[in-house]
C-alpha atoms as a PDB file:
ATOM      1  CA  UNK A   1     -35.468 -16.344   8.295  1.00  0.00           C
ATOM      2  CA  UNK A   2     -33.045 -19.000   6.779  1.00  0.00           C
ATOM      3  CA  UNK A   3     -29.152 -18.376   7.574  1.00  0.00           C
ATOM      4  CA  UNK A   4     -27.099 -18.055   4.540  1.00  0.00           C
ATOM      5  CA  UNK A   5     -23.826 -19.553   4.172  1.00  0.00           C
ATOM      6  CA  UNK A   6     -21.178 -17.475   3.186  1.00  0.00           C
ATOM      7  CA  UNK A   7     -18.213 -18.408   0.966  1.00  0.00           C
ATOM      8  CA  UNK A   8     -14.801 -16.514   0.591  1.00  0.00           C
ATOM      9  CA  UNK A   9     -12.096 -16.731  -1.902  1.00  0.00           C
ATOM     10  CA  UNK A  10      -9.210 -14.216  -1.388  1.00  0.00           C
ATOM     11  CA  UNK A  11      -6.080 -13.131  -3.090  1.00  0.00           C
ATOM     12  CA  UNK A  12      -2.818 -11.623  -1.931  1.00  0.00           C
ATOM     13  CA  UNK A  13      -1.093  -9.712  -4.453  1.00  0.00           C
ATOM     14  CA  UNK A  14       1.908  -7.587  -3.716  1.00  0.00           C
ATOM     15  CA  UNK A  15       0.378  -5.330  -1.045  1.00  0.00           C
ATOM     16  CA  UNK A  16      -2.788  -5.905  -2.437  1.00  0.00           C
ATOM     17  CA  UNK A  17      -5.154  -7.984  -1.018  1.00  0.00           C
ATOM     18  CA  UNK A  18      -8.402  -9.067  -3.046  1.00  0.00           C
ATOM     19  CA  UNK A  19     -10.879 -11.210  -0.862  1.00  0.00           C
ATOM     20  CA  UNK A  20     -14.630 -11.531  -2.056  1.00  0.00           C
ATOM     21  CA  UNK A  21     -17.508 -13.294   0.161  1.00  0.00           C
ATOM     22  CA  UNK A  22     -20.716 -14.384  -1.486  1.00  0.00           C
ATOM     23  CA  UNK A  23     -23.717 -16.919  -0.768  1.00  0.00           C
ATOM     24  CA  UNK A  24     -24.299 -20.115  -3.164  1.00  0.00           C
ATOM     25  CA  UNK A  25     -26.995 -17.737  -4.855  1.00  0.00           C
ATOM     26  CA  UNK A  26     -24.277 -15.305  -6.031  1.00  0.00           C
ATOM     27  CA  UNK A  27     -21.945 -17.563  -7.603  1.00  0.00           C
ATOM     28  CA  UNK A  28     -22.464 -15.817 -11.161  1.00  0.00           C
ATOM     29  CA  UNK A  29     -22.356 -12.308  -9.920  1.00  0.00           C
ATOM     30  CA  UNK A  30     -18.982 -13.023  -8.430  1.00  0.00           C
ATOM     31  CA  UNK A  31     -17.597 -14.735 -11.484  1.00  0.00           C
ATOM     32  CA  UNK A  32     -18.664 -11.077 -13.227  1.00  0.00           C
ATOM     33  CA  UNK A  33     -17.181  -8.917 -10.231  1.00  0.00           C
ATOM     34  CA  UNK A  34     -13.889 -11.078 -11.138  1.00  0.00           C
ATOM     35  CA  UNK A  35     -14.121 -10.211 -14.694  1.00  0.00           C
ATOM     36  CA  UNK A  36     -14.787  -6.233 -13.618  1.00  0.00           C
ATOM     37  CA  UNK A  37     -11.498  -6.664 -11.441  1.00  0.00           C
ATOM     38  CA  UNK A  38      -9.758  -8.051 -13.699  1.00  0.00           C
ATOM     39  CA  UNK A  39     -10.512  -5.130 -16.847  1.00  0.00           C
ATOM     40  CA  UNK A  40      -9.198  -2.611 -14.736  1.00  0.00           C
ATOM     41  CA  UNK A  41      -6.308  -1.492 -15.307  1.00  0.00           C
ATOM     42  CA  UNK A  42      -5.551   0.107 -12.079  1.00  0.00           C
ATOM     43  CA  UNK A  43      -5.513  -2.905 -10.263  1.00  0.00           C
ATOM     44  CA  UNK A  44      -2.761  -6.031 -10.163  1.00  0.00           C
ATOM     45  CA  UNK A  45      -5.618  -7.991 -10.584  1.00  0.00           C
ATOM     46  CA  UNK A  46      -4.584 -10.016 -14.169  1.00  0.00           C
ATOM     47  CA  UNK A  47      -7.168 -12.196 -16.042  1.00  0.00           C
ATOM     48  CA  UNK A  48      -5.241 -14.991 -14.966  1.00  0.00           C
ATOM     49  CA  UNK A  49      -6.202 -14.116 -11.532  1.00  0.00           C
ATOM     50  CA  UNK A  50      -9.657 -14.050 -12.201  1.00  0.00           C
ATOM     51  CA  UNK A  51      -9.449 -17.786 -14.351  1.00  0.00           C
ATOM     52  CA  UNK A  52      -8.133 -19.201 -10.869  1.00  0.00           C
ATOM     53  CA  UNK A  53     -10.327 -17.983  -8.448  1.00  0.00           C
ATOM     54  CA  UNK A  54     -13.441 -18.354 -10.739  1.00  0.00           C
ATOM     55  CA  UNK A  55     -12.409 -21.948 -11.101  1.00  0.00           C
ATOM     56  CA  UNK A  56     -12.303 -21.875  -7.423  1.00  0.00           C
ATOM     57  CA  UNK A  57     -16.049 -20.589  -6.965  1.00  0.00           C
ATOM     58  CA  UNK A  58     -17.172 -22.677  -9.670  1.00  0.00           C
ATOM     59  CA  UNK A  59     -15.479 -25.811  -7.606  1.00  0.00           C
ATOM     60  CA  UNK A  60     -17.237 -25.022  -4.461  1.00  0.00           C
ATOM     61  CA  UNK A  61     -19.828 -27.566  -3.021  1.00  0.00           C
ATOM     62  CA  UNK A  62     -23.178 -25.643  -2.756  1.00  0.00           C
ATOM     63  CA  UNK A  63     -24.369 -26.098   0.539  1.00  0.00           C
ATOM     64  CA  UNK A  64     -27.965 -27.104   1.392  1.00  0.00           C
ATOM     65  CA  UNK A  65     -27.186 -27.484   5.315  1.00  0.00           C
ATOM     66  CA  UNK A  66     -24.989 -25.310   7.724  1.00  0.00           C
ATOM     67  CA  UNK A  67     -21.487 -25.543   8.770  1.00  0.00           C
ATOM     68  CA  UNK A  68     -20.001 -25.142  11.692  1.00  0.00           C
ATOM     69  CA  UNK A  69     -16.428 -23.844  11.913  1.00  0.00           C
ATOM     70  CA  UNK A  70     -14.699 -24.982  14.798  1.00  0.00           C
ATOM     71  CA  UNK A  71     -11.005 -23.285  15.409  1.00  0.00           C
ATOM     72  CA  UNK A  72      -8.188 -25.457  15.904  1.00  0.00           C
ATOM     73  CA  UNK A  73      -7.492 -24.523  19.349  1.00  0.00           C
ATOM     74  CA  UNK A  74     -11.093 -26.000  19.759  1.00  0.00           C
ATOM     75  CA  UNK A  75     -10.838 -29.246  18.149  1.00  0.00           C
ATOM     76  CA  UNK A  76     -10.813 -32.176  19.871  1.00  0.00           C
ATOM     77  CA  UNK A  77      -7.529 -34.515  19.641  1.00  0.00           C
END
């Protein structure tokens, strides 16, 4: 089975905090769980919220190969 990469984009708002993960073959159902954020009113969550972080998704490389994160502590110097 292939591994999937997955992508986050998060938000901190007030004590609200927003984060959404989603693979390179989910891109458009994110941009449309932004939207759905954004319509409701019970949330901080504006439309200009949504403009920036769906620019941000759209602006992300798709992947083909895997990445590797490697924490700072780990890096060499």
């Amino acid at each position: 089975m292939p591994s999937r990469d997955i992508n986050v984009i998060a938000l901190v708002k007030g004590g609200e905090r927003y984060v959404f993960l989603y693979d390179d073959d989910s891109r458009e159902e994110t941009l449309r769980a932004l939207g759905r954020c954004a319509a409701n009113p019970e949330l901080s969550f504006s439309w200009y919220d949504a403009s920036v972080l769906g620019d941000k998704v759209r602006r992300s490389p798709v992947r083909g190969g895997r990445m590797r994160f490697v924490p700072p502590a780990d890096r060499p110097a």
